[in-house]
C-alpha atoms as a PDB file:
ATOM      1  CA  UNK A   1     -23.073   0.246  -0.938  1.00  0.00           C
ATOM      2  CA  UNK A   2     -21.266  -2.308   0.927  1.00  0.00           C
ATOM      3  CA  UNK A   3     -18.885  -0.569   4.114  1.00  0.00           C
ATOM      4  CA  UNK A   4     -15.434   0.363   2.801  1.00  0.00           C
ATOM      5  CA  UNK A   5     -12.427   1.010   5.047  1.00  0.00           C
ATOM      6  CA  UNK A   6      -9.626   3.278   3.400  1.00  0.00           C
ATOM      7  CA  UNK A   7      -6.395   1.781   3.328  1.00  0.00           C
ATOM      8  CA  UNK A   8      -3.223   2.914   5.296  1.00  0.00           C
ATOM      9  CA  UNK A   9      -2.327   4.532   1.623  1.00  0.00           C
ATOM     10  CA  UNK A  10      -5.495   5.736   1.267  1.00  0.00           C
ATOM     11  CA  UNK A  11      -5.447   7.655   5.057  1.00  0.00           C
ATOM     12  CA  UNK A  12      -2.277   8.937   4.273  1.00  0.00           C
ATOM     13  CA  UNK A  13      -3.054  10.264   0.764  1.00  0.00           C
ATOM     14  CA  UNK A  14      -6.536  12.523   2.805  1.00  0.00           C
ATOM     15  CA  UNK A  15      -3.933  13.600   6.070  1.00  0.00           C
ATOM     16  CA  UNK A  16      -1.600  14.862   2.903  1.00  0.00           C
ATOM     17  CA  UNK A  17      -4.573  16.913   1.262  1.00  0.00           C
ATOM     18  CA  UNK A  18      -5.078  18.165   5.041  1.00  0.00           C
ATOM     19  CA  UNK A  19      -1.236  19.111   5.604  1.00  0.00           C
ATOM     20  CA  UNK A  20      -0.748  20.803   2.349  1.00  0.00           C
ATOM     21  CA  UNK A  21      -4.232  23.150   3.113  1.00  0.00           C
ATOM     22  CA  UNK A  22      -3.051  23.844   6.712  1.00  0.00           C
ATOM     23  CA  UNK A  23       0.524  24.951   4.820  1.00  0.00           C
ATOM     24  CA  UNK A  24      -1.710  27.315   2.835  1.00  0.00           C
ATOM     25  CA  UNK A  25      -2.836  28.931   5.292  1.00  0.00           C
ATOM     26  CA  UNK A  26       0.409  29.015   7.200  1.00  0.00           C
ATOM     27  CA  UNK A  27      -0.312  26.523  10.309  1.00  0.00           C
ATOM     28  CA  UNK A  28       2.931  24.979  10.444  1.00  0.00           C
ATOM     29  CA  UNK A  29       4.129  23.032  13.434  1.00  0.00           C
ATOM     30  CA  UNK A  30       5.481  25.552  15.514  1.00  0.00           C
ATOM     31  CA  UNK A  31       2.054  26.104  16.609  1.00  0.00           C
ATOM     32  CA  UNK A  32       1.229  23.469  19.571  1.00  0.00           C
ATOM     33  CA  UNK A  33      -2.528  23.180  18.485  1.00  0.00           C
ATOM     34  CA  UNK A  34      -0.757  21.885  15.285  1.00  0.00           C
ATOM     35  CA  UNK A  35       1.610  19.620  16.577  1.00  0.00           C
ATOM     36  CA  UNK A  36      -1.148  17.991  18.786  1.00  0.00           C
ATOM     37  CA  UNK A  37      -3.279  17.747  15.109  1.00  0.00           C
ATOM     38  CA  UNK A  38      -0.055  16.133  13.596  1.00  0.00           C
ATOM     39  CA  UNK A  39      -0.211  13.350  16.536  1.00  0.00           C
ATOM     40  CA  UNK A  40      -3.746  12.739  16.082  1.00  0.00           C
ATOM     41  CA  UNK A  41      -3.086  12.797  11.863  1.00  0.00           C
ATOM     42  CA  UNK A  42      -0.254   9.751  12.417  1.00  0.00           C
ATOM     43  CA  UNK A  43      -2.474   7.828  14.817  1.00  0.00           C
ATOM     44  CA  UNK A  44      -5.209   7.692  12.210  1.00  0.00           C
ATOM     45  CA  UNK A  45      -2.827   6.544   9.482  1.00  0.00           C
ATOM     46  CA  UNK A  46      -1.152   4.527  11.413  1.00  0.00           C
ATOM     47  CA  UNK A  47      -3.884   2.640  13.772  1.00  0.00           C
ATOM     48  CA  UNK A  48      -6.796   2.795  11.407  1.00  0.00           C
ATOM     49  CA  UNK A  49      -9.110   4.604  14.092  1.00  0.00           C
ATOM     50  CA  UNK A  50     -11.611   7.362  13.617  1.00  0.00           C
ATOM     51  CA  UNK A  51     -10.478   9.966  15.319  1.00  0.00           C
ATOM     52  CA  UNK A  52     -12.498  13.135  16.294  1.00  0.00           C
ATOM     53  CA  UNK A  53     -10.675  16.381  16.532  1.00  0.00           C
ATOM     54  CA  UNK A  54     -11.474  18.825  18.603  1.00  0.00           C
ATOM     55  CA  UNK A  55      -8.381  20.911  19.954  1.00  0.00           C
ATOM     56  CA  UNK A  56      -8.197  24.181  21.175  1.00  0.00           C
ATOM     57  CA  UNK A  57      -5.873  26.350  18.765  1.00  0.00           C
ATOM     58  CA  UNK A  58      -5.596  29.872  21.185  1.00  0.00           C
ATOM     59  CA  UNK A  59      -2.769  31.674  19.158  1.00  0.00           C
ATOM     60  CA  UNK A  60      -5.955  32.240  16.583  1.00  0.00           C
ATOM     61  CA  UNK A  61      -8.775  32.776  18.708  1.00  0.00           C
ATOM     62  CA  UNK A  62     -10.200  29.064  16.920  1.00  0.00           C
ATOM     63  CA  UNK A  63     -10.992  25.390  17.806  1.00  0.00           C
ATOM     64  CA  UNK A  64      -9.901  22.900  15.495  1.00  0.00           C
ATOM     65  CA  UNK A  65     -13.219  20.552  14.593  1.00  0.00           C
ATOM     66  CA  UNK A  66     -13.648  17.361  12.515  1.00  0.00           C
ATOM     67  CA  UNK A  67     -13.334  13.959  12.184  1.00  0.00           C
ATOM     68  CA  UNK A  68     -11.137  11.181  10.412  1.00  0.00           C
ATOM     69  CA  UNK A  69     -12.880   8.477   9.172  1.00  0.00           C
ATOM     70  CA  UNK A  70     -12.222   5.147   8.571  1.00  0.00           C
ATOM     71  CA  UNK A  71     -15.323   4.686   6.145  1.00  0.00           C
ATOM     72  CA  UNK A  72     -15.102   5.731   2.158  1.00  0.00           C
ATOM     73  CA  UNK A  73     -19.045   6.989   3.183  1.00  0.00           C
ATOM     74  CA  UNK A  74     -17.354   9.291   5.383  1.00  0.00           C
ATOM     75  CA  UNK A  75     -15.458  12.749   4.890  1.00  0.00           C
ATOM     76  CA  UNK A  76     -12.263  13.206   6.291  1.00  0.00           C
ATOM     77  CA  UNK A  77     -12.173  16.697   7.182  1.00  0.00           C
ATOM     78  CA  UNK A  78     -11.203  19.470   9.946  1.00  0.00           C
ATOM     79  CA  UNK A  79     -12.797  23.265  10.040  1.00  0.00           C
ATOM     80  CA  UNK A  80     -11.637  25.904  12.411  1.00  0.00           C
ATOM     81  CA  UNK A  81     -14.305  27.379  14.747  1.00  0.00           C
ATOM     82  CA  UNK A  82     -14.805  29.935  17.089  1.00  0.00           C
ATOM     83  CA  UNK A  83     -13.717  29.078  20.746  1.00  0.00           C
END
């Protein structure tokens, strides 16, 4: 298969997927771990750049893990691990 970039719709469409599972969960911006994620979620859609997370979320005892990709081969995902 021939390397595919997602589009700036395309980016935009996975970071929505991501904000309405953080919402699930309740990890709304009033948390600064999230509001650091939310900068790193615009600079993907907006710049095109894989980005790998990795940001220290305290208030929950977690790291925030995972990487936005610019590829179609590649998952755009984040997972919360211990710190």
């Amino acid at each position: 298969m021939p390397y595919e970039e997602r589009t700036k719709d395309e980016r935009k469409s996975e970071i929505l997927n991501l904000i309405k599972q953080l919402n699930n969960l309740g990890f709304y911006t009033k948390f600064p771990a999230i509001k650091e994620l939310y900068k790193e979620f615009n600079q993907f859609i907006n710049e095109g750049e894989v980005i790998k997370i990795n940001i220290e979320f305290p208030e929950v005892g977690k790291k925030i893990k995972g990487e936005l990709a610019i590829s179609k081969a590649k998952d755009v995902y984040i997972k919360f691990v211990e710190l």
